[in-house]
Protein backbone atom coordinates (compact mmCIF):
# COMPACT_ATOMS: atom_id res chain seq x y z
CA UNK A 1 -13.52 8.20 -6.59
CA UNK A 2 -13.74 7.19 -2.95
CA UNK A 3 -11.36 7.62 -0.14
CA UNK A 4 -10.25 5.82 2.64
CA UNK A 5 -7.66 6.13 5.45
CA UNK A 6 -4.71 4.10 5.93
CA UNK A 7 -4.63 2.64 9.87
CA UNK A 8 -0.80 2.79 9.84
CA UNK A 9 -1.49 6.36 11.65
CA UNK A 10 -2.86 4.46 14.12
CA UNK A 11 -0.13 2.38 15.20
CA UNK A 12 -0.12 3.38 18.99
CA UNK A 13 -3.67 1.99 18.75
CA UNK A 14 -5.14 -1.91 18.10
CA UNK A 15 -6.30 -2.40 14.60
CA UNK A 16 -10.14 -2.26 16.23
CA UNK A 17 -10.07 0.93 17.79
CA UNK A 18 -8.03 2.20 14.90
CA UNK A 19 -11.51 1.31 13.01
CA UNK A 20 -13.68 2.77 15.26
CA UNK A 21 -11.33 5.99 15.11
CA UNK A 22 -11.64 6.04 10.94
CA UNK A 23 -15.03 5.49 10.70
CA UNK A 24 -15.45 8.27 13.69
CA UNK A 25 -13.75 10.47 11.33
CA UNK A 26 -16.28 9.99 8.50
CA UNK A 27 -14.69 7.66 6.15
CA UNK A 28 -16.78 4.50 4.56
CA UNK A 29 -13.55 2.51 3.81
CA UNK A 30 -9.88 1.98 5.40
CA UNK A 31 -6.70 0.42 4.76
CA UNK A 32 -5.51 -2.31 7.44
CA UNK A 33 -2.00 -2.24 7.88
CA UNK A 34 -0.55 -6.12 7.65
CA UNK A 35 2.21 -5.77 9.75
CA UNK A 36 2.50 -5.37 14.02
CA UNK A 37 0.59 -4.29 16.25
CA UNK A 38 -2.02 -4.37 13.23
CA UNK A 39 -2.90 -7.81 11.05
CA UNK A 40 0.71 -8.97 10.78
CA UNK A 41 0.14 -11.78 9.02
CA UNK A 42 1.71 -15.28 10.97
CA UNK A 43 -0.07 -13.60 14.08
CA UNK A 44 -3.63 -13.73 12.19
CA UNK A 45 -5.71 -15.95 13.62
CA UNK A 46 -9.16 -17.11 12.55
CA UNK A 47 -10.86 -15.89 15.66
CA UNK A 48 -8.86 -11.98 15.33
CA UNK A 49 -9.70 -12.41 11.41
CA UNK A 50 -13.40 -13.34 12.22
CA UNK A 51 -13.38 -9.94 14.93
CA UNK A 52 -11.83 -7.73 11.96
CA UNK A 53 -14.38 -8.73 9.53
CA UNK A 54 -17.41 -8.16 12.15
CA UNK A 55 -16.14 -5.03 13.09
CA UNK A 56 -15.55 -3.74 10.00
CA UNK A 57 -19.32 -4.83 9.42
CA UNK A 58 -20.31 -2.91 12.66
CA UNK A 59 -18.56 0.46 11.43
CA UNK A 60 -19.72 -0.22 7.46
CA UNK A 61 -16.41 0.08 6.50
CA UNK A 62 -15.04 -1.36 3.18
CA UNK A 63 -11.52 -2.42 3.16
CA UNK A 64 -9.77 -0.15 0.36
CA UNK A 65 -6.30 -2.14 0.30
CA UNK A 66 -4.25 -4.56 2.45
CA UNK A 67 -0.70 -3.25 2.99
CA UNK A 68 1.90 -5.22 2.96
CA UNK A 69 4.45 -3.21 2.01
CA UNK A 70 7.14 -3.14 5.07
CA UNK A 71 7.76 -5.96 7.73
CA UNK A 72 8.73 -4.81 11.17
CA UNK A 73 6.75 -7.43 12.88
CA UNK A 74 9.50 -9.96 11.68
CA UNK A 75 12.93 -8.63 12.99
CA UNK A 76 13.01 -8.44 16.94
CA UNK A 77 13.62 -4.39 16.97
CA UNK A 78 12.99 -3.26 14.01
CA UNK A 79 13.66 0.84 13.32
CA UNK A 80 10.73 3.29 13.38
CA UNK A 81 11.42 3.49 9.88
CA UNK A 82 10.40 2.30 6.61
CA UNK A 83 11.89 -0.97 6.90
CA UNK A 84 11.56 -3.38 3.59
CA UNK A 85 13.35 -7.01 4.55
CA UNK A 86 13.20 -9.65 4.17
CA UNK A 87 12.01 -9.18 0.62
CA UNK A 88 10.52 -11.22 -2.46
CA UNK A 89 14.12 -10.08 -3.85
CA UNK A 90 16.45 -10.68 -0.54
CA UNK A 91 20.06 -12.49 -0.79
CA UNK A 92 19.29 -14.66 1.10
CA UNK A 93 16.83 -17.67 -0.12
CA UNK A 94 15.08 -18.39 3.69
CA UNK A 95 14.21 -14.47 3.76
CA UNK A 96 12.67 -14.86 0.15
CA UNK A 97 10.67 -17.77 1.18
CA UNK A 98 9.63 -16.38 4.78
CA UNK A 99 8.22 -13.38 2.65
CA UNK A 100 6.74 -14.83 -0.14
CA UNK A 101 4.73 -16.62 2.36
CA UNK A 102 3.88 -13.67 4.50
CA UNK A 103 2.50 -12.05 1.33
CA UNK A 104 0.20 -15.48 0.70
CA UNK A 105 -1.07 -15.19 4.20
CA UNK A 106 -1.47 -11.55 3.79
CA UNK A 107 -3.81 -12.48 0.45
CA UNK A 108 -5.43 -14.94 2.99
CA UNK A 109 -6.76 -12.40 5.14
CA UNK A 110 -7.75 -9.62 2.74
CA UNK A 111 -10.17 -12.77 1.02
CA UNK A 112 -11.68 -13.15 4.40
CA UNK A 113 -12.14 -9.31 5.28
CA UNK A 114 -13.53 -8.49 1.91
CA UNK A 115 -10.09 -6.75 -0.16
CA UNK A 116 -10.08 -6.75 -3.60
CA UNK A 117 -6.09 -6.05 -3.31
CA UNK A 118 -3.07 -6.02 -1.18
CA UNK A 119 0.12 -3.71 -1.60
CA UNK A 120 3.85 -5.05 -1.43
CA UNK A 121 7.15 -3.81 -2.36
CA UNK A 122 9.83 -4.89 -4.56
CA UNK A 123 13.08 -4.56 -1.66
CA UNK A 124 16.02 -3.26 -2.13
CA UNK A 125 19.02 -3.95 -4.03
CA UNK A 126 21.48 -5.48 -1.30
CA UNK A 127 24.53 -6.33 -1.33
CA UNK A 128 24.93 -9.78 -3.33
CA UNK A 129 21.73 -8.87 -5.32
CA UNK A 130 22.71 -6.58 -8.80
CA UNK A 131 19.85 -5.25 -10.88
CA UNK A 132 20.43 -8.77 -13.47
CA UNK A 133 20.23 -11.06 -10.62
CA UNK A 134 17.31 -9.40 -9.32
CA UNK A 135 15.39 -9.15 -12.47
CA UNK A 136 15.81 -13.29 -12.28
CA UNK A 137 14.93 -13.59 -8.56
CA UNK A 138 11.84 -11.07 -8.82
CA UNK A 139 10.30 -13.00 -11.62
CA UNK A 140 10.52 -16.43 -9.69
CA UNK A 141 9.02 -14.69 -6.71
CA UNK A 142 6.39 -13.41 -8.25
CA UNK A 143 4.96 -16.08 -10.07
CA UNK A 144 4.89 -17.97 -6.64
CA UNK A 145 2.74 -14.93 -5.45
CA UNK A 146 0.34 -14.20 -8.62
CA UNK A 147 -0.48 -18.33 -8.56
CA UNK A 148 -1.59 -17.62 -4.69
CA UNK A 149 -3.42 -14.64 -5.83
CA UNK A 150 -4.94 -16.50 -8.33
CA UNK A 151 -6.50 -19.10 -5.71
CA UNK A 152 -8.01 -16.63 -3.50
CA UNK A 153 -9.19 -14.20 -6.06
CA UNK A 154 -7.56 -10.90 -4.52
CA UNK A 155 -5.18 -8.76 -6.69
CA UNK A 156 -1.66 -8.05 -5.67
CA UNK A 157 -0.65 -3.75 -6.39
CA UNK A 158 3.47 -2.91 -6.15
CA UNK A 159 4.41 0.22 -5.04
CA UNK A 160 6.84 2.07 -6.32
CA UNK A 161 9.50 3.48 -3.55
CA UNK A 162 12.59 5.38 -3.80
CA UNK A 163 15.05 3.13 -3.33
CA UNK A 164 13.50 0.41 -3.59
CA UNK A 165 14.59 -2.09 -6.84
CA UNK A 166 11.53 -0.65 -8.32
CA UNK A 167 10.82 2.87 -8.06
CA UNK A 168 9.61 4.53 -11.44
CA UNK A 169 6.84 3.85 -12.55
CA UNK A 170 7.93 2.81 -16.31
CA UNK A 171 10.05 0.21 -14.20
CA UNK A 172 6.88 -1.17 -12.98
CA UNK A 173 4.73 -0.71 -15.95
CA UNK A 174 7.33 -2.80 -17.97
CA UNK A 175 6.80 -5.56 -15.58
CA UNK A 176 3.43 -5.40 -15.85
CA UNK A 177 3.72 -5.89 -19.07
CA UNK A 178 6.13 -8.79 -18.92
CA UNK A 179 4.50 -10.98 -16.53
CA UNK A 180 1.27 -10.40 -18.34
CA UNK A 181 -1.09 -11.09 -15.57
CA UNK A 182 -4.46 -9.96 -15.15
CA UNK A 183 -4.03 -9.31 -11.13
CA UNK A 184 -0.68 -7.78 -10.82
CA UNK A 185 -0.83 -3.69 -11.08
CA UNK A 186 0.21 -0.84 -8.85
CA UNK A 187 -0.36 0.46 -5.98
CA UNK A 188 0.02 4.17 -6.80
CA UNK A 189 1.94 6.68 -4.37
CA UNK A 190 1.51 9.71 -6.19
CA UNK A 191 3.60 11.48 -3.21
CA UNK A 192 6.44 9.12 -4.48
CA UNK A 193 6.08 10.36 -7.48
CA UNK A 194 6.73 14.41 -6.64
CA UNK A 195 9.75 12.56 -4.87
CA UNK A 196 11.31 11.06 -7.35
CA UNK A 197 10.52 13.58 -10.35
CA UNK A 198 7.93 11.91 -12.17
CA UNK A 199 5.22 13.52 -13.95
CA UNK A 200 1.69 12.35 -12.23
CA UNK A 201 0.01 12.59 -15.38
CA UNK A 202 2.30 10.37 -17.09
CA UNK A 203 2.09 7.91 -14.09
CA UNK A 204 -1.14 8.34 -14.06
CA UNK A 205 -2.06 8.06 -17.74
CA UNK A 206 0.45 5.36 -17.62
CA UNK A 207 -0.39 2.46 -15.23
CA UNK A 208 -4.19 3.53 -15.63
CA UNK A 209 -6.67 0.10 -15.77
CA UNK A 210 -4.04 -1.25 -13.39
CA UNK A 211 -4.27 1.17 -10.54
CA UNK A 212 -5.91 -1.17 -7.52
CA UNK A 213 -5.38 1.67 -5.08
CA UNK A 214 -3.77 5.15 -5.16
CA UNK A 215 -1.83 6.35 -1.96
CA UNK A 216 -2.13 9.95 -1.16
CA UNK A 217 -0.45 12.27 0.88
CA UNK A 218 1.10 15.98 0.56
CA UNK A 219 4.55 16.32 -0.09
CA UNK A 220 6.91 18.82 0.86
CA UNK A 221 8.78 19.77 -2.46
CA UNK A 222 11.08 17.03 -3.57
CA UNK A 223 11.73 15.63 0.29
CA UNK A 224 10.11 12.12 1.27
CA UNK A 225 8.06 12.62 4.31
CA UNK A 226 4.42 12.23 4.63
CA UNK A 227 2.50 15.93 5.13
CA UNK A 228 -1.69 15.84 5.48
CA UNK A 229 -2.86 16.88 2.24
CA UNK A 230 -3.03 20.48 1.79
CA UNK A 231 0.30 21.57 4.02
CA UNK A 232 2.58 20.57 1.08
CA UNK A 233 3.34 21.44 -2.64
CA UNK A 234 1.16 18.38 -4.31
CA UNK A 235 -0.37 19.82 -6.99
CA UNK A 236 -3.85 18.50 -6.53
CA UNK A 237 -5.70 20.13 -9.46
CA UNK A 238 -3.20 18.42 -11.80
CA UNK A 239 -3.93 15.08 -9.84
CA UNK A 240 -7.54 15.28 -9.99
CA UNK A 241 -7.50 16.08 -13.95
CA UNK A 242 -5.01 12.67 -14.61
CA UNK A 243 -7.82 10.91 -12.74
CA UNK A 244 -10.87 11.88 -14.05
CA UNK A 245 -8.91 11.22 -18.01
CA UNK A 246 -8.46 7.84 -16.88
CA UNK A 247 -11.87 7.60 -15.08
CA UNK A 248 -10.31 6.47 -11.96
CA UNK A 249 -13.39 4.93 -9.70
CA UNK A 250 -11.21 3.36 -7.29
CA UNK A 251 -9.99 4.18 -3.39
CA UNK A 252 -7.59 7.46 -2.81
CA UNK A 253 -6.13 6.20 0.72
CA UNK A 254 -4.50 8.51 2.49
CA UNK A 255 -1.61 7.36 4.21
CA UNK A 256 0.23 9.15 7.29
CA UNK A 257 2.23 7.13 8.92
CA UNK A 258 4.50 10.03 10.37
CA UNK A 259 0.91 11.31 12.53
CA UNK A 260 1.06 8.80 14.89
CA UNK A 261 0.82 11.42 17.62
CA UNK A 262 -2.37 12.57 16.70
CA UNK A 263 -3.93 10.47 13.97
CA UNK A 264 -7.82 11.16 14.76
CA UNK A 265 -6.93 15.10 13.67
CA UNK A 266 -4.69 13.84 10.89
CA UNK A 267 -7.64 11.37 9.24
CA UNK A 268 -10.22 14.35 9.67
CA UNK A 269 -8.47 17.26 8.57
CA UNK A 270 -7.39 15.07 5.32
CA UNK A 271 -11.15 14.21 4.69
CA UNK A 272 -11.88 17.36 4.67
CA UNK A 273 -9.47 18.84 2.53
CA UNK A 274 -9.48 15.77 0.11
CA UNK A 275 -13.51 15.71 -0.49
CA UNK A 276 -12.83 19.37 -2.01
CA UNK A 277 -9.73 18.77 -4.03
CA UNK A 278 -10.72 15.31 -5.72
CA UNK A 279 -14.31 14.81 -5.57
């Protein structure tokens, strides 16, 4: 297993020095966040995608996962908070389209910096959008997405969310399943997971082959915020044992998006508590 660290810690920083601040910290590979003031994607020009790529060259890091998951580059003042429309799932059609083709440009630019994957998220279930309707909508979304995929040969992971129209990981298994193609799997938050109630060897065990990239992060108890690993309850023994039965070889990013106050601390304290509990 290798890990990486997600630059959406970094967000008071530009996606290059968040790099240089990553790699400072000791890790070979890093997520790049794909919304603002990262990559966001309708902002991602060939001479900033060309700079990404040689600086990740510079720094020899590999690029462990695209994430695509929230979009507050698109709404003028968006929250400081997880914020998930527009959607591949959103009532209204102009928001589906304007995301579905964020998410193509977002598969765009992890071709061109070397990502075998990107993450996205299923949105939620607003109002004008029942779990039937949905079910209908998602499908026609995705196959727009998985052709694109197809063309520029980089896989596409959900990620489960509380919340979100997809959360459980049988939800997204089943889907898996459904649309029965060979680049659509998950992009596993095992903190979601303690969240939510699931068991992370069954999750684990579960979406297995089709992990692209595992988010990780501690947990405290049941609540949904992001601790460094090793100041919350994860039980990381049980985590590394799911892993090594399914032979996981992959990236373990670690994700902190609530230490944007001191991310450089956050990214090496995690290293070094994470090369102990899962290597």
């Amino acid at each position: 297993m290798k890990l990486a660290f997600s630059t959406n810690a970094y967000t008071r920083y530009s996606l290059g020095d968040a790099l240089i601040g990553i790699a400072a910290a000791g890790y070979t590979a890093v997520e790049i966040l794909a919304d603002k003031p990262h990559a966001y994607p309708v902002s991602s020009n060939r001479p900033f995608v060309d700079f990404i790529a040689g600086q990740l060259d510079r720094l020899g890091l590999a690029v462990s996962n695209v994430n695509a998951n929230c979009t507050f580059g698109y709404w003028q003042d968006a929250p400081p908070e997880a914020f998930f429309e527009p959607s591949i799932i959103s009532p209204n059609p102009r928001h589906r389209a304007d995301r579905i083709g964020m998410i193509q440009a977002t598969l765009n630019f992890a071709r061109d910096v070397g990502a075998n994957n990107i993450s996205i998220t299923s949105g939620k279930l607003l109002g004008g959008m029942p779990p039937a309707k949905a079910a209908e909508v998602f499908q026609q979304s995705m196959g727009i997405i998985l052709e694109h995929a197809d063309r520029v040969g980089v896989n596409v992971g959900i990620e489960c969310e509380p919340g979100l129209y997809l959360e459980y990981a049988d939800e997204l298994r089943g889907w898996i399943d459904r649309l029965g193609h060979p680049r659509l799997g998950a992009n596993l938050d095992i903190g979601h997971s303690q969240v939510i109630g699931e068991s992370i060897p069954h999750v684990v065990a579960l979406l297995g082959d089709r992990i692209w990239n595992l988010h990780v992060e501690d947990i405290p108890g049941r609540k949904h915020y992001h601790l460094i690993p090793g100041e919350g309850t994860l039980n990381w023994g049980e985590l590394k044992a799911a892993l090594k039965a399914i032979n996981y070889r992959r990236y373990a990013t670690v994700e902190l998006y609530t230490q944007i106050a001191d991310p450089q601390a956050a990214a090496e304290k995690s290293l070094a508590f994470l090369t102990k509990a899962l290597k």
